[in-house]
Protein backbone atom coordinates (compact mmCIF):
# COMPACT_ATOMS: atom_id res chain seq x y z
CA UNK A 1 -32.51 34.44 18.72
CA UNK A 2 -32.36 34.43 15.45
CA UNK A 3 -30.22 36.91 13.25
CA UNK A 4 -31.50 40.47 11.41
CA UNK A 5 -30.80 40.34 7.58
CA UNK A 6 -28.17 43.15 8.01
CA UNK A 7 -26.14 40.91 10.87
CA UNK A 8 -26.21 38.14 8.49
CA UNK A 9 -24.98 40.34 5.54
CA UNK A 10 -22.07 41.29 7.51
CA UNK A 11 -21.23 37.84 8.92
CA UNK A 12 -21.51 36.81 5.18
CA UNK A 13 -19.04 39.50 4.25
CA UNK A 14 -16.61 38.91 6.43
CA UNK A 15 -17.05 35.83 5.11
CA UNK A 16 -16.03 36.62 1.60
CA UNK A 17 -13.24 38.62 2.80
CA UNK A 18 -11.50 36.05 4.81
CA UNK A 19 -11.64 33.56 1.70
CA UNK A 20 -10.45 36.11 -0.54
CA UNK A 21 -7.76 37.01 1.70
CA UNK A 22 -6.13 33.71 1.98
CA UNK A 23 -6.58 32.72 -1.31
CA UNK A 24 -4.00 36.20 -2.12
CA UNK A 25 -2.23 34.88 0.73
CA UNK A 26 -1.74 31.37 -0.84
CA UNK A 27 -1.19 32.58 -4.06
CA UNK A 28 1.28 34.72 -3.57
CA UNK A 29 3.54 32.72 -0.85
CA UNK A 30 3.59 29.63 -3.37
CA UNK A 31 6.90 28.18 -3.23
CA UNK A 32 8.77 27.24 -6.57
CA UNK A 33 8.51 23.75 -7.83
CA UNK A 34 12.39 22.12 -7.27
CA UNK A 35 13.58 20.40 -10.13
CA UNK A 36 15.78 17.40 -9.36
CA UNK A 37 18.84 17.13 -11.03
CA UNK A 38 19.17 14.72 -14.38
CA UNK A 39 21.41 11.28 -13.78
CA UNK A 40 24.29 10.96 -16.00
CA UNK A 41 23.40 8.17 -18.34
CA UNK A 42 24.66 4.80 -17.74
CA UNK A 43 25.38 1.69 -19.92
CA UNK A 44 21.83 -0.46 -20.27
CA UNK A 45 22.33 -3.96 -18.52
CA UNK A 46 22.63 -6.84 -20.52
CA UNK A 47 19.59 -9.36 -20.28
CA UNK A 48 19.46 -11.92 -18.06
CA UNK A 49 19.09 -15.63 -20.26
CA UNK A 50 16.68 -17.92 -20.13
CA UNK A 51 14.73 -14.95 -18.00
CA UNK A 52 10.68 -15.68 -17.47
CA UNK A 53 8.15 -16.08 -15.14
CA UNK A 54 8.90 -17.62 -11.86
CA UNK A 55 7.52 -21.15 -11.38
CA UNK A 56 5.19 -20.42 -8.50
CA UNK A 57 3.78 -24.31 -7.13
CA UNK A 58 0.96 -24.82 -4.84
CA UNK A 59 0.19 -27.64 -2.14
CA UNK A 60 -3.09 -28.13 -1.08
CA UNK A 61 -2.73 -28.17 2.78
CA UNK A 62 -6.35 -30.18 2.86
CA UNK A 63 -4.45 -33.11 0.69
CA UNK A 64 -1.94 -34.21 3.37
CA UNK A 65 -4.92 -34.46 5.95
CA UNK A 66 -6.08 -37.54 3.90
CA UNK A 67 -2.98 -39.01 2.53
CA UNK A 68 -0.80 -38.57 5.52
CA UNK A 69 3.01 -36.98 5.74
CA UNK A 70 5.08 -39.00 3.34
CA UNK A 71 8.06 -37.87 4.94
CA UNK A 72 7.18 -39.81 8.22
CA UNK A 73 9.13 -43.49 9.39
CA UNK A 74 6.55 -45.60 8.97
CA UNK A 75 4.56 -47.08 12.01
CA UNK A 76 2.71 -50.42 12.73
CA UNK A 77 -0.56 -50.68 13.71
CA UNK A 78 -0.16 -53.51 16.60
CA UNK A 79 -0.04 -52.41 20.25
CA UNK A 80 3.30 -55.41 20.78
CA UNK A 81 5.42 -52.53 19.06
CA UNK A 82 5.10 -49.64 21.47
CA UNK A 83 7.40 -48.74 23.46
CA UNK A 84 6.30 -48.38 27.51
């Protein structure tokens, strides 16, 4: 069923009113902003020496696939050293 021009006019209204209305609402209800309270100063730390960029190093975890775990005991290839 669609609406009569004068229903809509009043729907659209009501409409305005409601937005108006809480827009007062929020306007007038707005809280004050809270200021924090200022730090007392303090001495400025002394730099650190020798201070810079962290040294940051990067294995390639493909690279140990081919050359092996140097870390390892070494092992023999012939089947007379294996234990049973």
């Amino acid at each position: 069923m669609p609406r009569t021009p004068a229903l809509a006019g009043v729907s659209a209204t009501m409409l305005v009113i409601a937005a108006l209305a809480l827009f007062v609402f929020e306007v007038a209800h707005r809280p004050r902003i809270a200021r924090a309270p200022l730090l007392p100063p303090v001495a400025f730390p002394k730099p650190i020496a020798g201070a810079g960029l962290p040294l940051v190093s990067f294995q390639d975890p493909r690279a140990i696939i081919l050359v092996g775990n140097p870390y390892s005991p070494p092992r023999s290839l012939s089947p007379s050293t294996g234990a049973r």
